[in-house]
Protein backbone atom coordinates (compact mmCIF):
# COMPACT_ATOMS: atom_id res chain seq x y z
CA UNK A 1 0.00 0.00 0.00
CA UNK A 2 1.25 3.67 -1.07
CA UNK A 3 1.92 5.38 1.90
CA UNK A 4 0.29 8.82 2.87
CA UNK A 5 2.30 11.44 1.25
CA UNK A 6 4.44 13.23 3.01
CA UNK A 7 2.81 16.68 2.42
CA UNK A 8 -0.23 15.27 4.49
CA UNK A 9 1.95 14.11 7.06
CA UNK A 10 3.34 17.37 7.65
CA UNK A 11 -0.02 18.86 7.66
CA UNK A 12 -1.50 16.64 10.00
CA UNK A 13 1.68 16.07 12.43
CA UNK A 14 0.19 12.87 13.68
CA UNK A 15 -3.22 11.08 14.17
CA UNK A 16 -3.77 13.17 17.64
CA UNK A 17 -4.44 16.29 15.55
CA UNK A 18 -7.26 17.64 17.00
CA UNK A 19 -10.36 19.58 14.53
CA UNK A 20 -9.83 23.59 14.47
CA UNK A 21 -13.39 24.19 15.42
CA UNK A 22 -12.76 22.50 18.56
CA UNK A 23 -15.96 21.72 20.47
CA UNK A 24 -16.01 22.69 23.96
CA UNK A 25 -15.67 20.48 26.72
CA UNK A 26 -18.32 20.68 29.80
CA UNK A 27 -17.21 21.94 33.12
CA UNK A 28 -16.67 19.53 36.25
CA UNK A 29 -20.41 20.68 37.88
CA UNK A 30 -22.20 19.34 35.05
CA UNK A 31 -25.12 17.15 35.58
CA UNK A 32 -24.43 13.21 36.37
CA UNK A 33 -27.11 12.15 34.02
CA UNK A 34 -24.58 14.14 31.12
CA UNK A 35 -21.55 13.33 29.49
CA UNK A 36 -19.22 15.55 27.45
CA UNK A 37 -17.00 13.86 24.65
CA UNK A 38 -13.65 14.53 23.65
CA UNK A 39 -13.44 17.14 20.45
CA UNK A 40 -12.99 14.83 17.32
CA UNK A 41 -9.97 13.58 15.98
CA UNK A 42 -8.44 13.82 12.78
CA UNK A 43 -6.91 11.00 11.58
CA UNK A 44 -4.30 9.43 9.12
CA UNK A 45 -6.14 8.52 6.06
CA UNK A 46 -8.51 9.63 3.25
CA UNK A 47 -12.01 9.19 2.61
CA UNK A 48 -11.39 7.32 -0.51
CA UNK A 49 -9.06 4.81 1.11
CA UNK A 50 -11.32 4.16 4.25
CA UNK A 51 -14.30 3.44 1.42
CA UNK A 52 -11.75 0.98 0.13
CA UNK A 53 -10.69 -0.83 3.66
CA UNK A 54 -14.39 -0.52 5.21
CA UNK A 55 -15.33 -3.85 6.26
CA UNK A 56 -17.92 -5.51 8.47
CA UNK A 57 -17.05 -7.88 10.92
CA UNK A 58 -19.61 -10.16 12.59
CA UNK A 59 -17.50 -11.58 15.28
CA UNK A 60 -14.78 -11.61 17.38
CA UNK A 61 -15.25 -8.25 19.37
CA UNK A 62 -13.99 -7.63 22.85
CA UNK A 63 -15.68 -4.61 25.23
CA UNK A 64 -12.61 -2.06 24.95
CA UNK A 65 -13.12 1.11 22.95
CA UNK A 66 -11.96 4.70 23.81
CA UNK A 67 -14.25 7.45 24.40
CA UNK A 68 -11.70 9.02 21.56
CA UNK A 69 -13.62 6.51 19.19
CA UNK A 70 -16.65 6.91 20.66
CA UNK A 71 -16.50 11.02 20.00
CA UNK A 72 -15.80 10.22 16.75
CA UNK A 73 -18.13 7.72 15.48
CA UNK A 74 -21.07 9.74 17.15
CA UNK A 75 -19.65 13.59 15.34
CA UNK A 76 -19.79 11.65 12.24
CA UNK A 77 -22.74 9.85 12.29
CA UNK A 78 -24.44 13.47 12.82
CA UNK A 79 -22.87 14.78 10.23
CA UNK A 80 -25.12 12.86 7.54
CA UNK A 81 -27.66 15.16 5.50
CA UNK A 82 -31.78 14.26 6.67
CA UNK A 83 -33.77 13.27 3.80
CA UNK A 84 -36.64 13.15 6.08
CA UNK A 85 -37.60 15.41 9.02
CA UNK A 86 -36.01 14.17 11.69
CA UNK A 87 -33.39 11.75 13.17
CA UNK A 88 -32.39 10.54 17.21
CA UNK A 89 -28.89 9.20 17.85
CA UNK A 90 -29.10 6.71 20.77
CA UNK A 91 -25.51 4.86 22.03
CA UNK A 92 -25.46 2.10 24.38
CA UNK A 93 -22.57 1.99 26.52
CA UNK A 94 -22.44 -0.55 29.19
CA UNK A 95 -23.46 1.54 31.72
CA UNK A 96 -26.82 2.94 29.97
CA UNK A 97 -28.59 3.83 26.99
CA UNK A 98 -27.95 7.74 26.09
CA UNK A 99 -28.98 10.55 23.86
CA UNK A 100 -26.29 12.29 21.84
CA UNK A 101 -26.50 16.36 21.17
CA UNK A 102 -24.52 16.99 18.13
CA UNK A 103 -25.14 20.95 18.91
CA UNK A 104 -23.29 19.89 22.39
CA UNK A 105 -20.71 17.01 21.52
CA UNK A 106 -22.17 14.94 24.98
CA UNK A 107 -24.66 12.33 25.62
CA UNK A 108 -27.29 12.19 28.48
CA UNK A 109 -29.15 9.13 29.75
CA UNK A 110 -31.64 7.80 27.83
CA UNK A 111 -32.62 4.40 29.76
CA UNK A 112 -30.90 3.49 32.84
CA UNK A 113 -28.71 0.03 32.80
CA UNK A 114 -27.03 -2.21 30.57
CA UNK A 115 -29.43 -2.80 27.15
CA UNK A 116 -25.92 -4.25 25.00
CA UNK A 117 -27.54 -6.49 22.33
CA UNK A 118 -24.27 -8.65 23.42
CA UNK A 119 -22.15 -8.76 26.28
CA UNK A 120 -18.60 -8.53 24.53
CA UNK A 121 -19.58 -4.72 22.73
CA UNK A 122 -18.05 -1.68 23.32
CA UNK A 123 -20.89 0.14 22.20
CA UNK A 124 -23.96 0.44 20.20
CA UNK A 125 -25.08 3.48 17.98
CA UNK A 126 -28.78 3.28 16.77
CA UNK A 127 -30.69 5.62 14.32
CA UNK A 128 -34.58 6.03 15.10
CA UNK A 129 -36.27 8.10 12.42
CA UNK A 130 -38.67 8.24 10.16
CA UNK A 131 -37.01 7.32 7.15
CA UNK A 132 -34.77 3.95 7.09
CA UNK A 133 -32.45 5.41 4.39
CA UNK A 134 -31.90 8.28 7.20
CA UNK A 135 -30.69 5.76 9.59
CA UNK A 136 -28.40 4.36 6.82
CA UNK A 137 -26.94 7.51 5.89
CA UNK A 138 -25.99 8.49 9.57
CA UNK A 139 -24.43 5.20 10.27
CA UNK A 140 -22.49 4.41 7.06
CA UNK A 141 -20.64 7.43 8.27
CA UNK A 142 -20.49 6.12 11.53
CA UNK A 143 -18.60 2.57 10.33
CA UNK A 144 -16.11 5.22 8.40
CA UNK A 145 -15.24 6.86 11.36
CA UNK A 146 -14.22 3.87 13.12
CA UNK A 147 -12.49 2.41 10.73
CA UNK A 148 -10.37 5.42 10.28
CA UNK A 149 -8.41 4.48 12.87
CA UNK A 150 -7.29 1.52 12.05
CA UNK A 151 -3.16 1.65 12.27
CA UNK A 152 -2.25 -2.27 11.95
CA UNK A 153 -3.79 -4.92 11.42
CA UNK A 154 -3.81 -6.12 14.90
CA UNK A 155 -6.01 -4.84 17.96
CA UNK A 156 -8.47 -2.43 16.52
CA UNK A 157 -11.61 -1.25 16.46
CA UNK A 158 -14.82 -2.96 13.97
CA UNK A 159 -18.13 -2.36 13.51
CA UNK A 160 -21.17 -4.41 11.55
CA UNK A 161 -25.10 -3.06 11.42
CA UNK A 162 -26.81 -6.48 12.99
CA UNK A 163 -30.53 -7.35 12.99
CA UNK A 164 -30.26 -8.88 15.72
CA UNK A 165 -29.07 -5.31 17.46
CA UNK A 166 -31.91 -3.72 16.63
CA UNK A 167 -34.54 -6.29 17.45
CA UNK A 168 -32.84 -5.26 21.24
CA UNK A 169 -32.57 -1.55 20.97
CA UNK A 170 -36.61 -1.59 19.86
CA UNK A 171 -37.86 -3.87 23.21
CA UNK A 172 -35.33 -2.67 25.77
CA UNK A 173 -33.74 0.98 24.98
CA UNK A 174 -37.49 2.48 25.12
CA UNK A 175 -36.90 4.68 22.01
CA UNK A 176 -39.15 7.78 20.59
CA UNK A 177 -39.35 5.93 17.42
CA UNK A 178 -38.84 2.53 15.47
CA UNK A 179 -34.74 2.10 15.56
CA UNK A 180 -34.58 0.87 11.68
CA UNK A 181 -30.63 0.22 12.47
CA UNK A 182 -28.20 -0.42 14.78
CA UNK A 183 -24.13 -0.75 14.33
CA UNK A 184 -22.90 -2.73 16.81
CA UNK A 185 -18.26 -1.57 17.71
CA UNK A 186 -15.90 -3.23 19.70
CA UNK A 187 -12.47 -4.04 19.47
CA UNK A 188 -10.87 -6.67 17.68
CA UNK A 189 -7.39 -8.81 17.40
CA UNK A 190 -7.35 -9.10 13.83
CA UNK A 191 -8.54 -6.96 11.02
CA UNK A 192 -7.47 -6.83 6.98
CA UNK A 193 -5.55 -3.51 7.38
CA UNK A 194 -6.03 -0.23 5.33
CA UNK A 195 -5.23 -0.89 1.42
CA UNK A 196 -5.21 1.09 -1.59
CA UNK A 197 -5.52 -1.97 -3.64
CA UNK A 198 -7.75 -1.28 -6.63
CA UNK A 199 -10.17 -4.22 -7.81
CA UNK A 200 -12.81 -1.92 -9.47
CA UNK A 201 -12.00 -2.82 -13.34
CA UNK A 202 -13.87 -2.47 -16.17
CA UNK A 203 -14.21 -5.15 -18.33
CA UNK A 204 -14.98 -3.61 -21.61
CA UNK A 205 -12.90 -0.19 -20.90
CA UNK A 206 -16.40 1.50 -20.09
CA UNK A 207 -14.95 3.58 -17.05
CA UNK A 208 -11.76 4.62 -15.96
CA UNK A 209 -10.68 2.62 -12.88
CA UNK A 210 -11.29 4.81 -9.69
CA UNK A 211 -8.60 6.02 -7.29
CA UNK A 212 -8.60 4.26 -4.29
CA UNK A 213 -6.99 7.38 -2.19
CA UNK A 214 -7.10 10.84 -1.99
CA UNK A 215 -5.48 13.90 -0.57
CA UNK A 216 -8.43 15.03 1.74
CA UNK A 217 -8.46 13.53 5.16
CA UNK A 218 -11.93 11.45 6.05
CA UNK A 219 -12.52 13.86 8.93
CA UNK A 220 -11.96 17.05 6.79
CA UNK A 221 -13.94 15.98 4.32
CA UNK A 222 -16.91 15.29 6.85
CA UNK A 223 -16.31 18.93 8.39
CA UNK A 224 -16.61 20.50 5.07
CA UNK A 225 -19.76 18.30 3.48
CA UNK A 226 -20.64 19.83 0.49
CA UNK A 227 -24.49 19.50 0.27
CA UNK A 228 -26.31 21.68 -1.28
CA UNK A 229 -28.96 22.67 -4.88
CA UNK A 230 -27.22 25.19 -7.05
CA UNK A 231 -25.10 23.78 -9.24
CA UNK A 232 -23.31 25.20 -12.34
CA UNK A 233 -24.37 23.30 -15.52
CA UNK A 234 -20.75 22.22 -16.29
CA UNK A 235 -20.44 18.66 -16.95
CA UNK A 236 -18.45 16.53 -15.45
CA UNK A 237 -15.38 13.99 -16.49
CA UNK A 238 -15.70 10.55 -17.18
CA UNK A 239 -13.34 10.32 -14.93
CA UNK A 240 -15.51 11.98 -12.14
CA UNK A 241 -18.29 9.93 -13.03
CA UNK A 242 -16.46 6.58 -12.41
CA UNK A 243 -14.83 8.37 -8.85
CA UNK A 244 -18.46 9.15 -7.83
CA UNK A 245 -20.55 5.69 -8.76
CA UNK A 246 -17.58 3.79 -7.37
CA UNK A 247 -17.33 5.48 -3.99
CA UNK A 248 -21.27 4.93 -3.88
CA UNK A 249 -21.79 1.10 -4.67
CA UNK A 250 -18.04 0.13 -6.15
CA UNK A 251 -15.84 -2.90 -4.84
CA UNK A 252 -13.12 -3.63 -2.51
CA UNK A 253 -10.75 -5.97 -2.23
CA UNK A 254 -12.39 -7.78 0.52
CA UNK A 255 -14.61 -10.93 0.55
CA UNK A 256 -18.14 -10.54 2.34
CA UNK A 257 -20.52 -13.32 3.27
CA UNK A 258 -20.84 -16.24 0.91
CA UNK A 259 -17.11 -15.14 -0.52
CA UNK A 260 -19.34 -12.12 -2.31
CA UNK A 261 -17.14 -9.55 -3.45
CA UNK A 262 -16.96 -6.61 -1.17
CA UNK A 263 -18.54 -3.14 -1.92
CA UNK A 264 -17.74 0.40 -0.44
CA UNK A 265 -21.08 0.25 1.94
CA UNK A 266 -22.40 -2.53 4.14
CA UNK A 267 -25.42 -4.52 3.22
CA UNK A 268 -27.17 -7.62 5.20
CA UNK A 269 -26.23 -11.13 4.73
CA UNK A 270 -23.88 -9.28 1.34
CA UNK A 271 -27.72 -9.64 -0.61
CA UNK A 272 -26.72 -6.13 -1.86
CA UNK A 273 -29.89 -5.24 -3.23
CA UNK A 274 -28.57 -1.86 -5.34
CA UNK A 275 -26.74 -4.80 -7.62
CA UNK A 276 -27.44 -3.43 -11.57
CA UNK A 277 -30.21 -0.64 -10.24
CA UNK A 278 -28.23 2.06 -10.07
CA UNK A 279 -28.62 4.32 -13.31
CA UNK A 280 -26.46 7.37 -14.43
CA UNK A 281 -28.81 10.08 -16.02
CA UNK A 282 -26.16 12.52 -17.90
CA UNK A 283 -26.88 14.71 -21.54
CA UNK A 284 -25.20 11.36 -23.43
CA UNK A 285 -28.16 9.19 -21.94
CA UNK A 286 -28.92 6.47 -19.26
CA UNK A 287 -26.67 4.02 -18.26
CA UNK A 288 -26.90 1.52 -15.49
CA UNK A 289 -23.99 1.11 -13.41
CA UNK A 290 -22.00 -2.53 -13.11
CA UNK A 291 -20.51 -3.97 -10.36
CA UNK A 292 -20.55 -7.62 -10.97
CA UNK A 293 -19.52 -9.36 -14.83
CA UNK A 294 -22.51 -9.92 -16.98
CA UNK A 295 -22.97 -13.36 -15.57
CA UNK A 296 -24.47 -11.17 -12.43
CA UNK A 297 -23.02 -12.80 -9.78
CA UNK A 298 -21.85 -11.72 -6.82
CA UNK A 299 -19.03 -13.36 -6.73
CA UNK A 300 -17.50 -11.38 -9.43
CA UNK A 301 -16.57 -7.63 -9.53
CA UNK A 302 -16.77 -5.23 -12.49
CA UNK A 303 -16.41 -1.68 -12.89
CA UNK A 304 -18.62 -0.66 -16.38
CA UNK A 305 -21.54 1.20 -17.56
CA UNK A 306 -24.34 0.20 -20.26
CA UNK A 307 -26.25 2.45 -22.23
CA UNK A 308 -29.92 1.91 -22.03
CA UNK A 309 -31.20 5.14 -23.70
CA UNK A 310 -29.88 7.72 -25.76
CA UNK A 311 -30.42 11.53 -25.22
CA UNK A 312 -30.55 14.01 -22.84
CA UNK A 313 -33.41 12.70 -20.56
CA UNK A 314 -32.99 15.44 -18.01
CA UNK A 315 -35.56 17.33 -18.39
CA UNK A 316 -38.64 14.49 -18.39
CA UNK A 317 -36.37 13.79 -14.62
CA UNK A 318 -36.60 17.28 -13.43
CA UNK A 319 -40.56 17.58 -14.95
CA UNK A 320 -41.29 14.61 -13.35
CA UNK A 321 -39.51 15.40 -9.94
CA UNK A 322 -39.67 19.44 -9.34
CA UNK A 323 -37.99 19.44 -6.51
CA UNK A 324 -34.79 17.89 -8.08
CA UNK A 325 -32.17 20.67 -8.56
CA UNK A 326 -32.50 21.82 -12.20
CA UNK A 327 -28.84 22.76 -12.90
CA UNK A 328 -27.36 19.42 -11.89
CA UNK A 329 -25.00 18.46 -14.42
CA UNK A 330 -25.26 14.69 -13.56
CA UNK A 331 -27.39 12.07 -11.68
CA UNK A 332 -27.45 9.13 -10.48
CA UNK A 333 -30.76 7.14 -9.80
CA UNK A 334 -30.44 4.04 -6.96
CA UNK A 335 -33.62 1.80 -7.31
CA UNK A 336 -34.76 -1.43 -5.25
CA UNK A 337 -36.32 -4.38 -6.68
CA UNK A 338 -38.76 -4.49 -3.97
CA UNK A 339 -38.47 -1.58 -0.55
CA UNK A 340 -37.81 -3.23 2.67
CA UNK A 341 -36.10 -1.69 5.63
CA UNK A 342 -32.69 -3.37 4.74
CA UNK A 343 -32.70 -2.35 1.33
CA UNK A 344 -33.25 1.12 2.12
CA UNK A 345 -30.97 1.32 5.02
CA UNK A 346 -28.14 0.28 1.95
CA UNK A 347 -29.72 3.11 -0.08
CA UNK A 348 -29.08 5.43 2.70
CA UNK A 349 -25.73 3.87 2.42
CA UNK A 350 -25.09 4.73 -1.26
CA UNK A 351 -26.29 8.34 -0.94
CA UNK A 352 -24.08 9.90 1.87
CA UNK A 353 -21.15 7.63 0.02
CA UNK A 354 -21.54 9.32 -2.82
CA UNK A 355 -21.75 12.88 -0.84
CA UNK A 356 -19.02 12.23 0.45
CA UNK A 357 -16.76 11.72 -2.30
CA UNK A 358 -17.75 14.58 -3.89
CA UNK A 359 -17.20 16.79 -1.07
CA UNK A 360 -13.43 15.29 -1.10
CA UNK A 361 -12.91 16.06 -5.26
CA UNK A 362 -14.48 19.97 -4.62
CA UNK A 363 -17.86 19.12 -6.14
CA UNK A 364 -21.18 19.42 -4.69
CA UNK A 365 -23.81 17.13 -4.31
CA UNK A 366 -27.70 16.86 -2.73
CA UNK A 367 -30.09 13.81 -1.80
CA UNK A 368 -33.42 13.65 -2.85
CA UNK A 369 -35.76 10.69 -1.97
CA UNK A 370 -39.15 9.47 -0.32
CA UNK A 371 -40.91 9.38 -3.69
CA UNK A 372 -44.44 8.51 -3.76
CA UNK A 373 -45.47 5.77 -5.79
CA UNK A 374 -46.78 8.39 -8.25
CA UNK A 375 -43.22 10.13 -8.49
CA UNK A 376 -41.80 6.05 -9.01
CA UNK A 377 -43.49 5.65 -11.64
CA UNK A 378 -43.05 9.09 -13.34
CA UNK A 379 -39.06 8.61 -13.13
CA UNK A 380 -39.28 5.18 -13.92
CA UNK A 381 -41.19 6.34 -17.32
CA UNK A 382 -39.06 9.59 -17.92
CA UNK A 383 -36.22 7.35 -17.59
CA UNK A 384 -37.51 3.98 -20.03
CA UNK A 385 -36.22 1.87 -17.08
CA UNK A 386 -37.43 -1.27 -16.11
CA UNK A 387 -40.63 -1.05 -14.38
CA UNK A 388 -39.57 -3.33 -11.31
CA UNK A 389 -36.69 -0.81 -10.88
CA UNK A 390 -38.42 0.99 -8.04
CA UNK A 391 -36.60 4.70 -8.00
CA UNK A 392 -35.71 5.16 -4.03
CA UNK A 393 -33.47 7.84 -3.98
CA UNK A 394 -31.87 10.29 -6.52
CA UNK A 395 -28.11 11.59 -6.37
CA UNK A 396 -27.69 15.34 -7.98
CA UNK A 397 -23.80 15.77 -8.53
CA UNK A 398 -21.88 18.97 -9.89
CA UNK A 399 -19.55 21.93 -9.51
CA UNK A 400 -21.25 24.47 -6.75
CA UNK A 401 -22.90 27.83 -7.96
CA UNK A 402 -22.09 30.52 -5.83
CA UNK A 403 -22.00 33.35 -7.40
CA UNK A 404 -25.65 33.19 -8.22
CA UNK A 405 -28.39 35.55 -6.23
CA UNK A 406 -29.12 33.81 -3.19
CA UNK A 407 -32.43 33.34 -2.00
CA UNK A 408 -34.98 36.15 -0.46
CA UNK A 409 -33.89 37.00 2.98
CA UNK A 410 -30.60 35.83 2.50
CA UNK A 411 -27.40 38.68 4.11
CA UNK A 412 -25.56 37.52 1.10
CA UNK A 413 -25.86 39.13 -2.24
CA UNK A 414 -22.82 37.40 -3.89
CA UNK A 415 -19.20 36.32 -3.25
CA UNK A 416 -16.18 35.83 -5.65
CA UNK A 417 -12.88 35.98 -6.27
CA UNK A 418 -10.54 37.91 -8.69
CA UNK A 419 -8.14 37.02 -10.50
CA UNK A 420 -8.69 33.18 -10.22
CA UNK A 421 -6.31 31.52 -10.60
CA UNK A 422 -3.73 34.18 -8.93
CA UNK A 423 0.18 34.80 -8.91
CA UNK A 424 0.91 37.42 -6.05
CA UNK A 425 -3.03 38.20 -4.85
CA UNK A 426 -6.59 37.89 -5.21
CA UNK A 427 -9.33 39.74 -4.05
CA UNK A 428 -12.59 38.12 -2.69
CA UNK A 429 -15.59 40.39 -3.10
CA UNK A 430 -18.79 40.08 -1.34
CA UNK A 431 -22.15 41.77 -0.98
CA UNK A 432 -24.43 42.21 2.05
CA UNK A 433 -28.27 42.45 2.49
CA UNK A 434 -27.98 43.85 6.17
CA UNK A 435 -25.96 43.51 9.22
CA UNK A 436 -24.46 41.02 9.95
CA UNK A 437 -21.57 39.01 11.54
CA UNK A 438 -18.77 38.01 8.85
CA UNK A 439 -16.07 35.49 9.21
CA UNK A 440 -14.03 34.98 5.70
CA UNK A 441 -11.29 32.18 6.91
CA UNK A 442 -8.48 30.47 4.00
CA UNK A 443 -8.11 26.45 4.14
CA UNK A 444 -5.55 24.28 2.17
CA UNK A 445 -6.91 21.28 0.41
CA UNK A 446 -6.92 19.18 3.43
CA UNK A 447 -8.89 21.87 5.66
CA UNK A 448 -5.85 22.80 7.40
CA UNK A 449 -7.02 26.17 8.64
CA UNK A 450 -4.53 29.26 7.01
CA UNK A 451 -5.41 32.73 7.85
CA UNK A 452 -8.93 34.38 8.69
CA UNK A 453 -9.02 37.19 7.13
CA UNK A 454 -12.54 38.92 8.43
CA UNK A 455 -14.03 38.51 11.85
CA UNK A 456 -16.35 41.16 12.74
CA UNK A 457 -19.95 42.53 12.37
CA UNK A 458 -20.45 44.13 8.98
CA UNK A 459 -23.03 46.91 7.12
CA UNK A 460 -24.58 46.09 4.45
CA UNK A 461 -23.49 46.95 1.18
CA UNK A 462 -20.40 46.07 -0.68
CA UNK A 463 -16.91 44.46 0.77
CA UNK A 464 -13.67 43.38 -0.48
CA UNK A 465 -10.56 42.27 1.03
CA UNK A 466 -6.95 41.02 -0.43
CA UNK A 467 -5.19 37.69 -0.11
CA UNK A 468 -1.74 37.77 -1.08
CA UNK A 469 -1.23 33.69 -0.79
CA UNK A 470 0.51 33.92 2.56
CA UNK A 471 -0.69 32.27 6.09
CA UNK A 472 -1.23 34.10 8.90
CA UNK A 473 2.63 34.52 9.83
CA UNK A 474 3.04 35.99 7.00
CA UNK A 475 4.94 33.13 5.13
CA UNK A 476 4.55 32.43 1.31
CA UNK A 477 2.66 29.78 0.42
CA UNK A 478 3.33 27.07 -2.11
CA UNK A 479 1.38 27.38 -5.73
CA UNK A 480 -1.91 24.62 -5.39
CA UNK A 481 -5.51 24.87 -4.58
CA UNK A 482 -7.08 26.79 -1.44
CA UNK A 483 -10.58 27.38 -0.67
CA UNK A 484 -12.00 30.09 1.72
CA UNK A 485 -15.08 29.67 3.26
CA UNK A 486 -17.08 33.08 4.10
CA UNK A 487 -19.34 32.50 7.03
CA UNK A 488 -22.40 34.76 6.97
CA UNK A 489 -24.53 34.21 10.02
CA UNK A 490 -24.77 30.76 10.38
CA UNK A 491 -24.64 30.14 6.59
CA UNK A 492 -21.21 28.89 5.14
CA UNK A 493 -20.54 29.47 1.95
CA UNK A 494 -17.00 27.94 0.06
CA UNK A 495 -15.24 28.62 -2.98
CA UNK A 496 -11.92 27.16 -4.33
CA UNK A 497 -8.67 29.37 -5.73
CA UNK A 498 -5.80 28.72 -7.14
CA UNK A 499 -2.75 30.09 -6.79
CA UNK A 500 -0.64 29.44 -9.66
């Protein structure tokens, strides 16, 4: 496996590097029934190469997991994007059952006592909500986080969803709601180890294979999410394309139940339902998305696309869903066979996989699901898909539009920057609707934090500062890509430049 390069090395300085927007800790007098976490931790490794290791293991735990790794899997498992309205994180230590507060970073008791689904977990995270593919998107990110900090292959920490987990958490943790899923951690002796090994090829040349690392940190990348609706109307590479479908339903080296080949999400009993239902909808046509060699196994692995209709069928999508962002390049369709719970906890999988990688390659990318059976069979017609591909969720990927108007009621007019690309400075612009409270910070690549260039409460009107490529001790910086993120209120809004 290619080590990390050394430039991220040096950025991080270790896997104890702490997030810059450090939580707070609570104070000594706070309430017994409430528990602060540590801030979480940035680790060693990628988000592409932790979607390439991530692997469920069924077996073999032992009770012994830090509350570092417990902070972590919790702030990322909050991090997902609802599809629904709303979403409770419960954790079962072995202790109690307890509530997390993302706005807070601590958990408070829930139910009293010990409610492990087994004796020999560390913990328990489940998801009650009122969508399932909710309670897959939290958790998916959740199983990332843990295995994140894998450093050997020897005495580390696992995770699997199990059935059997939630079957508990619904008759003994006393939830608001129906727990659809529970992941069940603890440590292990033996895991497979973190690999960059590619196995995603395509057998007729149809994609190009996908990388199976990257240069933005898993945690960064969660910190920075890039969800959002306005898109530019740029297309996108083949290359981006394969990246994006891969890091949503692609393989891994590993071998799941049965000796199925592995994929970058979970699924139960490795049934993986997604398995030649997930469609690409781009100007060139529709094309369903491979996995497995035409014999359709499971066994096998494959990395291709196949054209099923010609043309731009964009527009019958976006008349048949309105609420689908209009400018979106790209997207990608993920249809069930039949819906059950399990299938649409993988979908929930898929989606915040593939929101993910595009928040790590500086594009932008938004969910949109819970389709009547009306809206099914309106996609499933403006698409000429097969009818017993049941539409579930739908993937809009792209470059981010920000220099557009924003909304009514917005405090932001517009933001950009000029020149971009830069030599020796650029200048970022921005316009104000009323007062408000600015923050205009520079990140590298990797969300190392730079310089902040505004803090302070502005009038509205017009506003422009220079950045002459330096950090904040004044030091030159090397030519690359930056990004500064201008923090209006509590909106965030980001924007990549380059200095050449």
């Amino acid at each position: 496996m290619k080590r990390r390069k050394f430039l991220k090395i040096l950025i991080i300085g270790g896997s104890g590097v702490i997030l810059n927007k450090v939580l707070a800790c609570k104070s000594s007098s706070e309430p017994s029934g409430e528990r602060a976490l540590p801030p979480p931790q940035v680790n060693t490794f990628s988000s592409e190469i932790v979607l390439n290791t991530r692997l469920s293991y069924h077996s073999g735990y032992s009770g012994t997991l830090s509350d570092q790794i417990l902070a972590n899997v919790l702030w990322a498992t909050a991090k997902a994007p609802l599809i629904g309205a709303s979403r409770i994180i419960y954790v079962a230590l072995q202790d109690n059952v307890y509530q997390y507060d993302p706005d807070t970073h601590e958990i408070s008791i829930h139910e009293p006592g010990n409610h492990l689904s087994e004796s020999n977990l560390a913990f328990e995270v489940g998801i009650a909500s009122d969508l399932a593919e909710d309670a897959g998107s939290a958790l998916h990110y959740g199983h990332l986080a843990a295995t994140s900090f894998w450093t050997s292959t020897s005495n580390q920490p696992t995770c699997c969803p199990k059935e059997s987990a939630a079957q508990n958490a619904n008759s003994t943790w006393n939830p608001a709601s129906s727990i659809h899923c529970v992941n069940c951690y603890g440590h292990r002796g033996s895991v497979s180890g973190i690999t960059d090994e590619i196995v995603a090829q395509s057998s007729d040349a149809s994609l190009p294979n996908p990388s199976t690392d990257g240069i933005v940190l898993l945690e960064n990348t969660l910190t920075h999410l890039n969800n959002g609706n306005q898109f530019l109307d740029t297309e996108l590479s083949l290359n981006q394309i394969s990246q994006i479908v891969w890091a949503s339903y692609g393989c891994t080296p590993h071998l799941g139940s049965y000796n199925r080949a592995g994929l970058t999400v979970a699924s139960a009993a490795a049934n993986y339902y997604l398995t030649g239902r997930v469609y690409i909808v781009r100007p060139e046509g529709v094309e369903r998305y491979h996995n497995r060699l035409p014999s359709g196994q499971l066994t096998t692995r494959d990395h291709r696309i196949e054209r099923v209709s010609d043309g731009d069928h964009r527009p019958q999508l976006r008349a048949a869903i309105q609420r689908l962002p209009e400018t979106a390049p790209i997207y990608y369709v993920f249809c069930l066979e039949q819906i059950d719970r399990w299938g649409l906890i993988e979908v929930g999988f898929c989606g915040t996989s593939a929101l993910l990688q595009v928040s790590s390659i500086d594009l932008q990318g938004f969910l949109t699901g819970d389709f009547s059976t009306t809206e099914q069979t309106a996609i499933i017609n403006a698409l000429s898909i097969p009818p017993n591909d049941l539409p579930v969720l739908i993937f809009s990927a792209g470059h981010a539009d920000n220099s557009i108007n924003e909304k009514s009621g917005s405090d932001l007019k517009y933001h950009e920057a000029n020149p971009n690309p830069f030599t020796d400075k650029t200048r970022i612009r921005y316009g104000l609707n009323s007062p408000t409270d600015v923050k205009l910070t520079i990140y590298d690549v990797t969300g190392r934090h730079i310089e902040v260039l505004v803090d302070q409460n502005q009038s509205p009107g017009n506003h422009s500062v220079i950045w002459n490529g330096t950090d904040a001790e004044g030091r030159k910086l090397p030519t690359g890509s930056y990004y500064y993120i201008l923090e209006i209120g509590t909106k965030e809004y980001k924007r990549k430049v380059i200095k050449a």
